[in-house]
C-alpha atoms as a PDB file:
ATOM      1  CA  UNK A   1      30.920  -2.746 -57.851  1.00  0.00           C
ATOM      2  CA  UNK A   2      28.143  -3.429 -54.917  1.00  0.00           C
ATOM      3  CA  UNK A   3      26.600   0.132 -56.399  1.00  0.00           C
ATOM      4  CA  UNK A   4      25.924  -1.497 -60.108  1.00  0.00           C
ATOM      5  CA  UNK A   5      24.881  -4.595 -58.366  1.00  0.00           C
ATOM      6  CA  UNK A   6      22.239  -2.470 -56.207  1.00  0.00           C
ATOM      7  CA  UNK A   7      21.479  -0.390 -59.389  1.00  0.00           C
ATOM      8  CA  UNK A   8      21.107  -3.644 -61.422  1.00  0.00           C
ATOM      9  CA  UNK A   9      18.371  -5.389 -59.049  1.00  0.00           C
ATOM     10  CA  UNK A  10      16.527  -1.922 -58.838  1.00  0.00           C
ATOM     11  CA  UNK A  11      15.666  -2.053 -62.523  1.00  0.00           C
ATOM     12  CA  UNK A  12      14.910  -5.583 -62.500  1.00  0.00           C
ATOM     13  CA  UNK A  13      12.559  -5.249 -59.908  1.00  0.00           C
ATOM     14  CA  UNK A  14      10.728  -2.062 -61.742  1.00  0.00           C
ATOM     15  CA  UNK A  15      10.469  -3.780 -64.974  1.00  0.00           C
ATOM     16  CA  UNK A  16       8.970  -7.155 -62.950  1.00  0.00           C
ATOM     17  CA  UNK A  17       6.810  -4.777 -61.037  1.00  0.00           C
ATOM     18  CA  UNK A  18       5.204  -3.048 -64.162  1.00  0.00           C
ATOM     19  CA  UNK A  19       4.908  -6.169 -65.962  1.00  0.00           C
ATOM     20  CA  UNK A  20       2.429  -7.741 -62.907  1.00  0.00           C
ATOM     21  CA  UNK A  21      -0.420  -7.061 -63.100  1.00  0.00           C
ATOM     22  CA  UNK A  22      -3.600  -8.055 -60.606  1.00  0.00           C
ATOM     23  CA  UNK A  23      -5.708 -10.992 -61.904  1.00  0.00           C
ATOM     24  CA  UNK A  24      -8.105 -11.153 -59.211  1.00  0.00           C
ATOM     25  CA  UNK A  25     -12.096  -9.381 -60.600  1.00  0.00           C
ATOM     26  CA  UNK A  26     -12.099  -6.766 -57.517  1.00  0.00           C
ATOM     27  CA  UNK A  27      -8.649  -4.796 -59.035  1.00  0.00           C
ATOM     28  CA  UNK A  28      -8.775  -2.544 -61.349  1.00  0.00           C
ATOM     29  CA  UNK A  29      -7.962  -2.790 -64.906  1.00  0.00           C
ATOM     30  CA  UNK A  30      -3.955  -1.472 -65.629  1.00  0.00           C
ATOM     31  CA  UNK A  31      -3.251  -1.696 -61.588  1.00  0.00           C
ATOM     32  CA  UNK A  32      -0.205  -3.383 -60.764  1.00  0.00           C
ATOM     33  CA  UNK A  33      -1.010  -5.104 -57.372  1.00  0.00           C
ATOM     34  CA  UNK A  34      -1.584  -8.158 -55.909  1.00  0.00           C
ATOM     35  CA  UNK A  35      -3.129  -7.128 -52.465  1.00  0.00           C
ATOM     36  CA  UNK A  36      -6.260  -7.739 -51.985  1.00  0.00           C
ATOM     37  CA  UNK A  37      -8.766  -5.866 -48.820  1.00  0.00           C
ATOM     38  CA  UNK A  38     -11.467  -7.820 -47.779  1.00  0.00           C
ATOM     39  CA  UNK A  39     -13.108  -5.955 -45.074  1.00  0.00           C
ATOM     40  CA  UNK A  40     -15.195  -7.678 -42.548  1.00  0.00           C
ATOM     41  CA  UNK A  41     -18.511  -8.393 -42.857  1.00  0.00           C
ATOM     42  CA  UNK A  42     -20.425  -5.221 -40.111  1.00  0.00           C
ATOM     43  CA  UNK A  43     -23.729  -5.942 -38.382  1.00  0.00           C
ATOM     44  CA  UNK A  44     -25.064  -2.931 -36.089  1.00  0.00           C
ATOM     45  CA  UNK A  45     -27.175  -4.082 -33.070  1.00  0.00           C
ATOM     46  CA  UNK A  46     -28.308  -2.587 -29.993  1.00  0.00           C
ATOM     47  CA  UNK A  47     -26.324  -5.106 -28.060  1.00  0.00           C
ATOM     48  CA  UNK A  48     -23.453  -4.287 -26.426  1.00  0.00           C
ATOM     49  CA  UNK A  49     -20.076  -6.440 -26.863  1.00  0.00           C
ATOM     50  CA  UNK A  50     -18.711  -8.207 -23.913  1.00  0.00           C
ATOM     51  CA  UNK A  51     -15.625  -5.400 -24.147  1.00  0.00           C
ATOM     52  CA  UNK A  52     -18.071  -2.485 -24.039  1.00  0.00           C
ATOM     53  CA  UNK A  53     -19.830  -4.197 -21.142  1.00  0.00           C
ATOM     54  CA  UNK A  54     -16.912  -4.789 -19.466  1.00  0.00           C
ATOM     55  CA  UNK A  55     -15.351  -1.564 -20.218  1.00  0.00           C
ATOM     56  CA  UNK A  56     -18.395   0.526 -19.756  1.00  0.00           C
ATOM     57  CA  UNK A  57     -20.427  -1.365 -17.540  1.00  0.00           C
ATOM     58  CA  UNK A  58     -24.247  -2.027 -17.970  1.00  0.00           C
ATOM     59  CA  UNK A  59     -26.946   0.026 -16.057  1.00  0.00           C
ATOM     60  CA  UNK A  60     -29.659  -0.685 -15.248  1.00  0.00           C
ATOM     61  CA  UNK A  61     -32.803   0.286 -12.318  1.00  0.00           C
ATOM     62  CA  UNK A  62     -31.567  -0.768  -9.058  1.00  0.00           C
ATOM     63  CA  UNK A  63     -34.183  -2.615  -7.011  1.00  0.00           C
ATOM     64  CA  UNK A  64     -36.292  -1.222  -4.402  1.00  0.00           C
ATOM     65  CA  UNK A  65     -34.973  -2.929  -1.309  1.00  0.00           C
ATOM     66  CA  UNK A  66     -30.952  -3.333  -2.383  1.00  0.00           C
ATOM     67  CA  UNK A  67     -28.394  -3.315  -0.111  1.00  0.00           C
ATOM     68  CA  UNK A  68     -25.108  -1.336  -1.620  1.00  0.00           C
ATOM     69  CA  UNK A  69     -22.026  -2.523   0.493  1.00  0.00           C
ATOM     70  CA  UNK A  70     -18.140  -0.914  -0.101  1.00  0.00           C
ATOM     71  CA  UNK A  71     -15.138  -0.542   1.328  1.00  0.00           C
ATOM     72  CA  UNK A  72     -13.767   2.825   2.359  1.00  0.00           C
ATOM     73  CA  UNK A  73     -10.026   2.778   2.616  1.00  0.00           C
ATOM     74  CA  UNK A  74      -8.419   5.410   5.277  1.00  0.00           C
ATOM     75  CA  UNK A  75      -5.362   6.130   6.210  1.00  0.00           C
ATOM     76  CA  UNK A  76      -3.189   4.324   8.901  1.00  0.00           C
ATOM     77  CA  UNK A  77      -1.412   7.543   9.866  1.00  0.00           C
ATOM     78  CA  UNK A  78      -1.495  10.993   9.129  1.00  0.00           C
ATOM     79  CA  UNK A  79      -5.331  11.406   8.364  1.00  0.00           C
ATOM     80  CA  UNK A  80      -5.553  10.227  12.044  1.00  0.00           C
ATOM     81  CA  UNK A  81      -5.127  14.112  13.182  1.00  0.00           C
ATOM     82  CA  UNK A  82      -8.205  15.703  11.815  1.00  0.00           C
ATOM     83  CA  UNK A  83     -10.370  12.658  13.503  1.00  0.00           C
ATOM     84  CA  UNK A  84      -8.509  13.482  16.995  1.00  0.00           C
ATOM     85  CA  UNK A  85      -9.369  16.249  18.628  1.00  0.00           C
ATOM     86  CA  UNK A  86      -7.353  19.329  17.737  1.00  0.00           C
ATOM     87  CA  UNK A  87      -5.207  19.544  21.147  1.00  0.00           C
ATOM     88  CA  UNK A  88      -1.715  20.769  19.982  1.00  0.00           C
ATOM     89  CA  UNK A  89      -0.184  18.097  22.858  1.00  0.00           C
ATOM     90  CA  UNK A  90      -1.926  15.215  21.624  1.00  0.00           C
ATOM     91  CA  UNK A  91      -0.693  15.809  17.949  1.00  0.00           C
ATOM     92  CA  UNK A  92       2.932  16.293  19.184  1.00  0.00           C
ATOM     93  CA  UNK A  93       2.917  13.001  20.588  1.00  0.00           C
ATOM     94  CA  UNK A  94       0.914  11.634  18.048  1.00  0.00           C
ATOM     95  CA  UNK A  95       3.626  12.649  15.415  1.00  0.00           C
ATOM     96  CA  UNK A  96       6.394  11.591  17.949  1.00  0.00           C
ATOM     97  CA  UNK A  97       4.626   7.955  17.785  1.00  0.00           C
ATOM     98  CA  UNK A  98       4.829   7.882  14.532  1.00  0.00           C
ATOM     99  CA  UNK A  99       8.470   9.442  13.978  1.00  0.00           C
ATOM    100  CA  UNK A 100       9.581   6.944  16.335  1.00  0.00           C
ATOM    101  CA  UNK A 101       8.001   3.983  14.743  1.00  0.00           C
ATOM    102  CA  UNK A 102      10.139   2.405  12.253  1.00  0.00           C
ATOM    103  CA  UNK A 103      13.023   2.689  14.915  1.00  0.00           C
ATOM    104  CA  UNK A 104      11.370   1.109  17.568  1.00  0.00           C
ATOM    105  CA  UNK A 105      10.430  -2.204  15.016  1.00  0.00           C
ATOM    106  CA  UNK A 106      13.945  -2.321  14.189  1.00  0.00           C
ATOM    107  CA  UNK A 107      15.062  -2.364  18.072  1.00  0.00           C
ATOM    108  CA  UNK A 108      11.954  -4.738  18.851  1.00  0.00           C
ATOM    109  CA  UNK A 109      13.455  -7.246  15.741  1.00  0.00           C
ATOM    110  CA  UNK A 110      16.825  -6.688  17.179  1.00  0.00           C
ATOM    111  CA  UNK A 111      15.192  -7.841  20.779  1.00  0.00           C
ATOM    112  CA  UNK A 112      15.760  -5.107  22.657  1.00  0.00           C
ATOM    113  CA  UNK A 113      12.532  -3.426  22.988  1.00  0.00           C
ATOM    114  CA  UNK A 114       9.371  -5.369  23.645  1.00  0.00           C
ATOM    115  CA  UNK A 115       5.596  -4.060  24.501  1.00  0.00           C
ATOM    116  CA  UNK A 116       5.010  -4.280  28.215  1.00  0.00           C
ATOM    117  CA  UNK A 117       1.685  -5.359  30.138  1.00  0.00           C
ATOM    118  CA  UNK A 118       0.903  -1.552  30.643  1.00  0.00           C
ATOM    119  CA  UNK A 119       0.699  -0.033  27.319  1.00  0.00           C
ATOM    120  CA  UNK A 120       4.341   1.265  27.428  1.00  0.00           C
ATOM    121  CA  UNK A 121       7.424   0.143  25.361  1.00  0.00           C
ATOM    122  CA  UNK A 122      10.437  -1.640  27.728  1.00  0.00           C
ATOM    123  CA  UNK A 123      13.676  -2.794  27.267  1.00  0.00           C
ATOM    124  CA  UNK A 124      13.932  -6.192  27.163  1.00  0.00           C
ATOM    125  CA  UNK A 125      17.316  -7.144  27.201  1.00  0.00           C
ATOM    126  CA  UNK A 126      19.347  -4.956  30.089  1.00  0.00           C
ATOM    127  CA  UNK A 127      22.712  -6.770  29.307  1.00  0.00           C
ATOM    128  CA  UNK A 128      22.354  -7.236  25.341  1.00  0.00           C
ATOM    129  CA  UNK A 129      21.808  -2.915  25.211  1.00  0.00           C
ATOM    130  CA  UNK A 130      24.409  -2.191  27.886  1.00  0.00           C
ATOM    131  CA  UNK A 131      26.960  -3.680  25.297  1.00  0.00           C
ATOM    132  CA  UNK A 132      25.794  -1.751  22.500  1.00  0.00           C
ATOM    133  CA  UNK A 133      26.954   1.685  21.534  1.00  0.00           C
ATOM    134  CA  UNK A 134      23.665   3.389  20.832  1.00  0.00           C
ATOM    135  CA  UNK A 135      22.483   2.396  24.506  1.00  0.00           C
ATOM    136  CA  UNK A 136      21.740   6.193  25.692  1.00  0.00           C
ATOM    137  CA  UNK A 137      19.719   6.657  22.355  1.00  0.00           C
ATOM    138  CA  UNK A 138      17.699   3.610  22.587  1.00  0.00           C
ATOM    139  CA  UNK A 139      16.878   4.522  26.043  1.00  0.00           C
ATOM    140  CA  UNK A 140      15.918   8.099  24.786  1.00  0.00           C
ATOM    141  CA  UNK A 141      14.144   6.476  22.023  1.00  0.00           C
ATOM    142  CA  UNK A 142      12.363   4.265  24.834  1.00  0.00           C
ATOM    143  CA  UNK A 143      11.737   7.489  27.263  1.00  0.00           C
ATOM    144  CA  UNK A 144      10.353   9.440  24.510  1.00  0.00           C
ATOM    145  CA  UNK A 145       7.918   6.876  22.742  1.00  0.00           C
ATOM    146  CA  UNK A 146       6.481   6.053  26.724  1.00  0.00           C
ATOM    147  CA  UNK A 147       5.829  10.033  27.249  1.00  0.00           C
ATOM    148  CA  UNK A 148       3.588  10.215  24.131  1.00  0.00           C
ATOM    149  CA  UNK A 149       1.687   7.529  24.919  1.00  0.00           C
ATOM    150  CA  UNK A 150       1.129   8.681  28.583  1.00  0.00           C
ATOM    151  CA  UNK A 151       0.157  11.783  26.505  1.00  0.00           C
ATOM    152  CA  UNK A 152      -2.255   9.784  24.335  1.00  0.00           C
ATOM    153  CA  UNK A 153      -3.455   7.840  27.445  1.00  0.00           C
ATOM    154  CA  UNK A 154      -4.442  11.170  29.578  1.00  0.00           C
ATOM    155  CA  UNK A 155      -5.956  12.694  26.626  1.00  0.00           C
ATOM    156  CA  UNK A 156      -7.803   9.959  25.410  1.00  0.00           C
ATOM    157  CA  UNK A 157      -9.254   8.590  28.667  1.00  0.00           C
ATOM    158  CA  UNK A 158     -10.110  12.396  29.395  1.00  0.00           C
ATOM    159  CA  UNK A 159      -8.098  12.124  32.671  1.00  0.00           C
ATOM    160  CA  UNK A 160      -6.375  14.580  34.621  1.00  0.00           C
ATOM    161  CA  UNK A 161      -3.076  12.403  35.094  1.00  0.00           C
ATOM    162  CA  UNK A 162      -1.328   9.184  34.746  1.00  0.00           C
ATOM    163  CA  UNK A 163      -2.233   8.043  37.636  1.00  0.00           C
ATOM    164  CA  UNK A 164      -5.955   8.306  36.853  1.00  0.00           C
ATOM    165  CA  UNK A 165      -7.780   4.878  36.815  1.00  0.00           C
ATOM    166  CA  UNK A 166      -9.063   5.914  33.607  1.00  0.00           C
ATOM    167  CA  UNK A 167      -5.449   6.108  32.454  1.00  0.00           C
ATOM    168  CA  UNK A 168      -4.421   3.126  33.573  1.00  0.00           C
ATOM    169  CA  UNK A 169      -6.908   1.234  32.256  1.00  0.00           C
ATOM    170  CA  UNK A 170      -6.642   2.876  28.728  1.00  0.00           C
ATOM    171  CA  UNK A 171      -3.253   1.607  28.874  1.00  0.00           C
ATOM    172  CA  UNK A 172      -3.731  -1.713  29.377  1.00  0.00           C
ATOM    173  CA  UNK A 173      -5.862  -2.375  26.674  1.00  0.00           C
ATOM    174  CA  UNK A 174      -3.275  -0.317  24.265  1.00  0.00           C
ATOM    175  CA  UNK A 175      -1.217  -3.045  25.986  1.00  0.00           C
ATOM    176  CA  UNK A 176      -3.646  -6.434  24.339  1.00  0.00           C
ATOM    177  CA  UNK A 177      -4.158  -4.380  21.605  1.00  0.00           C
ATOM    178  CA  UNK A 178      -0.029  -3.961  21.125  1.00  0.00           C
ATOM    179  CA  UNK A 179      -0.024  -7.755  21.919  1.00  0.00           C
ATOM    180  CA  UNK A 180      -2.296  -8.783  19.389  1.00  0.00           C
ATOM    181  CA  UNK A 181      -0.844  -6.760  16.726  1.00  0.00           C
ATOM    182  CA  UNK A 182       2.814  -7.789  17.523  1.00  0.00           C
ATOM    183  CA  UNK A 183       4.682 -10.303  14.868  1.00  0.00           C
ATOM    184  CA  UNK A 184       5.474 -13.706  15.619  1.00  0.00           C
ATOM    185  CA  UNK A 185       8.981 -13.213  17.807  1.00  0.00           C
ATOM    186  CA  UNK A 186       8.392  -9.839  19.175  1.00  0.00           C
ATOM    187  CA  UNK A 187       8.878  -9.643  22.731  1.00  0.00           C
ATOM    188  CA  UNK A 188       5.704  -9.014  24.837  1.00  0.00           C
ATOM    189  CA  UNK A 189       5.145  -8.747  29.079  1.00  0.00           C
ATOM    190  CA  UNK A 190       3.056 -11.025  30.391  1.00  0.00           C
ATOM    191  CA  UNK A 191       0.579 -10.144  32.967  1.00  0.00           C
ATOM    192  CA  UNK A 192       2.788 -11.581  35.853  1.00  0.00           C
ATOM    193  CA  UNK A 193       5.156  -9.690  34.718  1.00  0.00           C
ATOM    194  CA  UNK A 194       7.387 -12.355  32.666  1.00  0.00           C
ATOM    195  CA  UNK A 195       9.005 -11.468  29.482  1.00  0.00           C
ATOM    196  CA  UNK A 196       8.027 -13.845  26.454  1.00  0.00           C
ATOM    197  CA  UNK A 197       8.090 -14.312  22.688  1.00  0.00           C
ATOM    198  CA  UNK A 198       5.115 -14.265  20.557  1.00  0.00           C
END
């Protein structure tokens, strides 16, 4: 029954479909239609739009005494190698920094691990990481991170050892420069020698 119904309509709609015809002047005589095109109205200048000139960009002479300024991004970490100088120690410890790096922020959130007044990581908390399971690794962690920057120090201050005032001094300002950088509740060593939060 629903396929004579669909069969029904079908012809009804050819037979209203040939007997329309288009009664607007632009169709053509016979044409059954009643769509009508109108294109738009085209004007060619030697302007551009303001989608071409924001798309493309104008051009144009740039003046004798401009100043061009940009920005160059670089790198935060592993483009830092081919600037450094090519000693095979100072990379080691410069990839040991930064294999070490996402643990030592989550021990520093924790509170465990602060930046001391000499340019070396500490433990900040003696009691709080002597309950913890993971003490020997944080302290491993702790001795490991300190050796590569003593590395970085030496190199860097082109001394022959820690001890070196040149050394010493390189790590203390690592140590403002750590301070600076440090987020709001990080632990950092004063001067004196105090433990406080930023």
């Amino acid at each position: 029954m629903k396929h004579i119904v669909a069969i029904a309509m079908a012809v009804v709609a050819g037979i209203l479909y040939s007997q329309v015809q288009c009664s607007s002047p632009g169709c053509l005589k016979g044409t059954p239609s009643c769509i009508e095109i109108h294109p738009p109205a085209i004007h060619i200048t030697g302007e551009k739009t303001a989608l071409e000139r924001q798309l493309i960009g104008e051009y144009r002479e740039i003046e004798k005494d401009a100043w061009v300024t940009s920005t160059v991004m670089v790198p935060s970490k592993g483009e830092r190698r081919a600037m450094l100088s090519t000693d095979e120690t100072m990379l080691q410890a410069i990839t040991i920094r930064e294999l070490n790096e996402d643990r030592i922020r989550a021990y520093k959130d924790m509170g465990i691990i602060g930046e001391m007044n000499n340019g070396y990581v500490g433990i900040v908390d003696e009691k709080k990481l002597q309950s913890m399971k993971e003490a020997a690794a944080i302290r491993t962690l702790v001795n490991d991170e300190n050796n590569a920057r003593q590395i970085i120090f030496i190199k860097s201050s082109d001394s022959k050892d820690a001890k070196d005032s040149k050394a010493i001094q390189f790590g203390y300002d690592f140590a403002k420069e750590q301070h600076a950088k440090a987020k709001k509740g990080d632990w950092i060593q004063k001067e004196d020698g105090r433990w406080v939060r930023k």
